[in-house]
Protein backbone atom coordinates (compact mmCIF):
# COMPACT_ATOMS: atom_id res chain seq x y z
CA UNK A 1 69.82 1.67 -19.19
CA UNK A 2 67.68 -1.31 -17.63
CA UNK A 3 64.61 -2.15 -16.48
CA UNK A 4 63.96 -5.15 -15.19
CA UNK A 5 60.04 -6.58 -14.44
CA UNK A 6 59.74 -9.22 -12.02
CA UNK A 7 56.61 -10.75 -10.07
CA UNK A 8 54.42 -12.00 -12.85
CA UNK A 9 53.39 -15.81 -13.23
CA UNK A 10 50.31 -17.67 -12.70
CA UNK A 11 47.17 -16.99 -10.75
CA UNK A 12 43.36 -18.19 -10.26
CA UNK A 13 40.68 -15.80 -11.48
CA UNK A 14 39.91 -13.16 -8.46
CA UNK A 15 43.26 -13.20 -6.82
CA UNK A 16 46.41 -10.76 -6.77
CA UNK A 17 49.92 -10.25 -7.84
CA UNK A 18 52.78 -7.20 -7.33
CA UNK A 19 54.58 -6.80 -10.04
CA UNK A 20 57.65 -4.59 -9.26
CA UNK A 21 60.49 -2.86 -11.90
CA UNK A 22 63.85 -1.85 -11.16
CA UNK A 23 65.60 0.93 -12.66
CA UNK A 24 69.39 1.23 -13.29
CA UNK A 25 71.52 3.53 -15.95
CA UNK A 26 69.40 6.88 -16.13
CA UNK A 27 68.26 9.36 -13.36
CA UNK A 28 64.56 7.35 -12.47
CA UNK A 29 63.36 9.87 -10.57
CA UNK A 30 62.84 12.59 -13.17
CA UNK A 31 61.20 10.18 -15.32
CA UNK A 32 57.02 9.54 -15.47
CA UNK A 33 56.80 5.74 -15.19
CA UNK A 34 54.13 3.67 -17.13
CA UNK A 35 53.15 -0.51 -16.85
CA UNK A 36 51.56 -1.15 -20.35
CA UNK A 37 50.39 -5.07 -21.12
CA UNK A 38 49.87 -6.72 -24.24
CA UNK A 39 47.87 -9.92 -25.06
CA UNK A 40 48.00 -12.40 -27.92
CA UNK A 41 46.88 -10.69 -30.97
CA UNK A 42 46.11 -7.28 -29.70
CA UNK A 43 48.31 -3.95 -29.43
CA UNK A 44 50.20 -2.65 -26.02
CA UNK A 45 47.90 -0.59 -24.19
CA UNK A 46 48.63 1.41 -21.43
CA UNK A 47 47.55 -0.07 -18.11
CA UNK A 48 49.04 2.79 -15.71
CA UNK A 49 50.90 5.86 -15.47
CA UNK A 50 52.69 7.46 -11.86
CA UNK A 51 54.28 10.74 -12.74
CA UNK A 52 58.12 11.79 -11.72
CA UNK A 53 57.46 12.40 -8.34
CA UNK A 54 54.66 10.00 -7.63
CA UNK A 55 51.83 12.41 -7.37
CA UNK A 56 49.63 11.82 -10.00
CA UNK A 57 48.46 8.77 -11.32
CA UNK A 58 46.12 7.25 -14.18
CA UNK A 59 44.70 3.97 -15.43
CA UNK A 60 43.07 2.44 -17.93
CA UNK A 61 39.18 2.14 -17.61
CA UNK A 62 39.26 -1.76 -17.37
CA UNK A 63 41.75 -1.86 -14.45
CA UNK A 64 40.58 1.11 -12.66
CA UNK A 65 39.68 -0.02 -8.55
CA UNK A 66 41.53 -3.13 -8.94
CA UNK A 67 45.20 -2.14 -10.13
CA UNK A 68 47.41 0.25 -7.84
CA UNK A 69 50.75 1.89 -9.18
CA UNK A 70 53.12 3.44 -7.02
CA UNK A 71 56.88 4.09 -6.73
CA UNK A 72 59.62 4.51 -4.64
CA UNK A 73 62.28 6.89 -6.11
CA UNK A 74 65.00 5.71 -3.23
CA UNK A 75 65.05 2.59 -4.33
CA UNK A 76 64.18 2.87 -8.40
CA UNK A 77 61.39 1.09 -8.56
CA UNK A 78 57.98 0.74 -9.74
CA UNK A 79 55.56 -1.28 -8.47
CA UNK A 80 52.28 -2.51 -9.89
CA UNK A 81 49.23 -3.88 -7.36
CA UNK A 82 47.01 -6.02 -9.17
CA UNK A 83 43.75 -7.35 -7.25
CA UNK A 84 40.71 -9.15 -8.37
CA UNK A 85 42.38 -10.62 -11.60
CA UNK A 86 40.12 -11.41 -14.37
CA UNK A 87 41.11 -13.83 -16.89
CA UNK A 88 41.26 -10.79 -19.43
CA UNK A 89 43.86 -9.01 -17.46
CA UNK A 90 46.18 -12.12 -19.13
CA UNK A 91 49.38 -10.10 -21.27
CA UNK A 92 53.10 -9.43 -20.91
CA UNK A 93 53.14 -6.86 -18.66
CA UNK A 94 55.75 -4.14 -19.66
CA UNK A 95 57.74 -1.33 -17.58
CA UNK A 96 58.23 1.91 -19.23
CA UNK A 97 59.73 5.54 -18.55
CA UNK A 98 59.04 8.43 -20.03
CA UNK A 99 60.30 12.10 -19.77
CA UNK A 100 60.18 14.97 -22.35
CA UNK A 101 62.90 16.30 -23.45
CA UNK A 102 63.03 19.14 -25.79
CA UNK A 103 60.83 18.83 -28.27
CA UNK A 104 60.46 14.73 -27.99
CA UNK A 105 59.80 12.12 -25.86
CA UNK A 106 62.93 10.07 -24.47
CA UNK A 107 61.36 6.63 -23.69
CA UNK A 108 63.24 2.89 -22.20
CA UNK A 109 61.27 0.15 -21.49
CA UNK A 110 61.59 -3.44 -20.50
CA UNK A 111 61.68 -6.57 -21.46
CA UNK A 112 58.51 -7.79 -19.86
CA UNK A 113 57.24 -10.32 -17.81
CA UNK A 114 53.96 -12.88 -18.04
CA UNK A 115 50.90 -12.64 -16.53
CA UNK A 116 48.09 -15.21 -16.55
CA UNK A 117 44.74 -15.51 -14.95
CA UNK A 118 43.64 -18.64 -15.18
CA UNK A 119 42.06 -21.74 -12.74
């Protein structure tokens, strides 16, 4: 099982990245797919969620209007839109799937990848 983050790196305060994961090793498209970030002395939060078959989606409050997540099951990927960057939206940015199985949650997730908002 893999997934693999790319797209992150450095950008000015008000402008936008895509931050794209691909999956390989497990069948993606049965699998709700999450981006989850985590700054410098803080815990992982969730940023956003796109469910198996891309019909639903959720964010967190503080991205909500400026961050897009969407999928493409042909391809096994994930993407993440990010607009209007704020210097707070600076973390490792993570890739994560999630499906239930039986009576638990079977979970991979990658290695992530660096984001910064800064001038």
């Amino acid at each position: 099982v893999q997934l693999v983050e790319s797209g992150g790196g450095l950008v000015q305060p008000g402008g936008s990245l895509r931050l794209s994961c691909t999956a390989s090793g497990f069948t993606f498209s049965t699998y709700g797919m999450r981006w989850y970030r985590q700054a410098p002395g803080k815990e992982r939060e969730l940023v956003a969620g796109i469910s198996s078959a891309g019909g639903s989606t959720n964010y967190a409050d503080s991205v909500l209007g400026r961050f897009t997540i969407s999928r493409d099951n042909a391809k096994n990927m994930v993407s993440l839109q990010m607009s209007s960057l704020k210097p707070e939206d600076t973390a490792v940015y993570y890739c994560g799937a999630r499906q239930w199985v039986g009576a638990k949650w079977n979970e991979y997730w990658g290695q992530g990848i660096q984001v910064t908002v800064s001038s």
